[in-house]
Protein backbone atom coordinates (compact mmCIF):
# COMPACT_ATOMS: atom_id res chain seq x y z
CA UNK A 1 -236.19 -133.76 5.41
CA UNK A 2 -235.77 -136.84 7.06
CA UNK A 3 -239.93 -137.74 6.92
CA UNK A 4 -239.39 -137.12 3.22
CA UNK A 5 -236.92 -139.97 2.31
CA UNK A 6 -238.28 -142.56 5.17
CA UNK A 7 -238.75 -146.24 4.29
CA UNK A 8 -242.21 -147.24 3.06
CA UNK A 9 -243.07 -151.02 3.38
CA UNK A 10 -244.37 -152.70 0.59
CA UNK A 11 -247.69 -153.14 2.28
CA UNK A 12 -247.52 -149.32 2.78
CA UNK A 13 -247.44 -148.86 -0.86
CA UNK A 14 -249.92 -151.47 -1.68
CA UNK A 15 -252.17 -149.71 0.43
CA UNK A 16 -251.57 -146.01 -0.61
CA UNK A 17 -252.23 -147.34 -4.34
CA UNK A 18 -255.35 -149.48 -3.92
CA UNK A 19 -256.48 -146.25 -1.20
CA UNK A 20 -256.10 -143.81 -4.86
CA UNK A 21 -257.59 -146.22 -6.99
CA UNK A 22 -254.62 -146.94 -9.44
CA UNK A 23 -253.36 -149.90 -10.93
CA UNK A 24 -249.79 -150.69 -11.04
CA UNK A 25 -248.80 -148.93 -14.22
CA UNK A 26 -250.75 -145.63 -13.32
CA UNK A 27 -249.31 -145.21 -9.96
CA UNK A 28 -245.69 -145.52 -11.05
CA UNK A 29 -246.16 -143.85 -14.19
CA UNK A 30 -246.71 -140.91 -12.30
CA UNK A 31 -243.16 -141.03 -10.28
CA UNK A 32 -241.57 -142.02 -13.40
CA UNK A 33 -241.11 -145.23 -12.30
CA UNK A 34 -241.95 -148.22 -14.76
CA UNK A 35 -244.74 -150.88 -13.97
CA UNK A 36 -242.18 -153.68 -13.54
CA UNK A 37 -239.82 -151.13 -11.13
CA UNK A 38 -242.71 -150.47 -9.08
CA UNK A 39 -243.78 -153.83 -9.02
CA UNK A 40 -240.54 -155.26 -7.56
CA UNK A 41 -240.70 -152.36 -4.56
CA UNK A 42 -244.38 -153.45 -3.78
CA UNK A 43 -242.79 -157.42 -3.62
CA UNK A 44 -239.92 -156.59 -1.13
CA UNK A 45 -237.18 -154.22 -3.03
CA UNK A 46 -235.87 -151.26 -1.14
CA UNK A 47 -236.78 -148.00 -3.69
CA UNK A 48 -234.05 -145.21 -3.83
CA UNK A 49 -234.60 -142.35 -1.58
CA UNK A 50 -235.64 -139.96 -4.79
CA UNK A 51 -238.40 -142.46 -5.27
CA UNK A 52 -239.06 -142.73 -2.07
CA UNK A 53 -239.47 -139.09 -1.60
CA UNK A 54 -241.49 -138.33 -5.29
CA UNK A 55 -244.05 -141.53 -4.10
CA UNK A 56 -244.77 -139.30 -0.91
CA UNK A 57 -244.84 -136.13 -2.26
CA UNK A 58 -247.41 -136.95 -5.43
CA UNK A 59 -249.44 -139.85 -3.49
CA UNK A 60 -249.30 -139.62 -0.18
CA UNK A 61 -249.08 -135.34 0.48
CA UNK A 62 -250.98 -134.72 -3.08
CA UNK A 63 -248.54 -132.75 -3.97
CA UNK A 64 -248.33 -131.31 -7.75
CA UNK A 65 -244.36 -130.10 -8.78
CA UNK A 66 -246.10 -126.69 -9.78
CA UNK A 67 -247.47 -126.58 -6.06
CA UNK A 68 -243.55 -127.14 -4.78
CA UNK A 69 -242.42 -124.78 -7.09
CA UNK A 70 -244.45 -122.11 -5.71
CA UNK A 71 -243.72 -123.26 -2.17
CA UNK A 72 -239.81 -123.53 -2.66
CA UNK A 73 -239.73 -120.42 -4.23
CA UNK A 74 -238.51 -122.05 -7.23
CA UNK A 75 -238.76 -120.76 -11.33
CA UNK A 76 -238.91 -124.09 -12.94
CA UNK A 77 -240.86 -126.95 -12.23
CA UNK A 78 -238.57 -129.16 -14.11
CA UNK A 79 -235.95 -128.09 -11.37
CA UNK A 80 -237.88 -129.51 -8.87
CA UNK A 81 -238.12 -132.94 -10.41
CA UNK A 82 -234.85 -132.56 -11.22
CA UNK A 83 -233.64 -132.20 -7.62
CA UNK A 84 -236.01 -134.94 -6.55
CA UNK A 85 -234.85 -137.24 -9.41
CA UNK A 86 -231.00 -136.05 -7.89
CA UNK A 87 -231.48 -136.08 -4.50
CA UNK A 88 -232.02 -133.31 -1.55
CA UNK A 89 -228.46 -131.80 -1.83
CA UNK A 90 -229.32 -130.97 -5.65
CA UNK A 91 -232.53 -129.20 -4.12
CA UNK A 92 -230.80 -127.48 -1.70
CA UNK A 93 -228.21 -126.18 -4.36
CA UNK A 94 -231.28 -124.81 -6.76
CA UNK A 95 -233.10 -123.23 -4.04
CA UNK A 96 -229.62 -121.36 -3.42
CA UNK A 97 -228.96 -120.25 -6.78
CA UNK A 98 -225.76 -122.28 -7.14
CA UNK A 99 -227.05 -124.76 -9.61
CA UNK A 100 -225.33 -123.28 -12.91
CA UNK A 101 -226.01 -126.78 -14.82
CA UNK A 102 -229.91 -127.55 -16.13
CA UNK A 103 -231.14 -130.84 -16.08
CA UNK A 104 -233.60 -131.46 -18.28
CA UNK A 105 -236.15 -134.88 -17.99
C-alpha cells in the first residue's frame, strides 16, 4: 500500500503526462482533478494521497476502475473510486463488507 500513496515529483508527473501524450486538462480530467489543480501539483504543490494514488493507478499502472473491481473482488466500480477518492481505510472497509453507507460521485 505504501508504493500506492508515495510522493511523485512534479518532474515525475510532467514526464508521465508528456510520456501519454496528454495535455494538462486531459490528464487531470481523468483523476478528477481540474486543469488548474493539476497544474499547481506539476509547479511544486504536494497532491493528497487519493490523488496521488488514482494518478498511479490510471497513468502510471494503466489501470481501468472496472479492472480493480474485478481484481478487489469488488461489485461496484463506483466503490472503488469512492474508496480511492476516501482514502485506503474506506477501501479496506468495502472490500470487508462493512461499508453500510454508498457514496456516490
Amino acid at each position: 500500500m505504501d508504493r500506492l500513496f508515495a510522493l511523485i515529483s512534479p518532474t515525475q508527473l510532467r514526464r508521465i503526462r508528456k510520456k501519454l501524450g496528454f495535455n494538462q486538462a486531459e490528464f487531470w480530467e481523468i483523476v478528477g482533478v481540474t486543469q488548474s489543480g493539476g497544474s499547481r501539483y506539476e509547479n511544486g504543490r504536494e497532491m493528497p494521497k487519493p490523488v496521488r494514488a488514482l494518478v498511479r493507478i490510471r497513468h502510471v499502472w494503466e489501470l481501468s476502475p472496472h479492472t480493480l473491481c474485478f481484481a478487489g473482488n469488488l461489485a461496484k466500480t463506483e466503490s472503488v473510486i469512492s474508496a480511492l477518492a476516501f482514502g485506503s481505510k474506506t477501501l479496506k472497509l468495502i472490500r470487508s463488507g462493512k461499508n453500510k453507507r454508498r457514496t456516490v460521485l
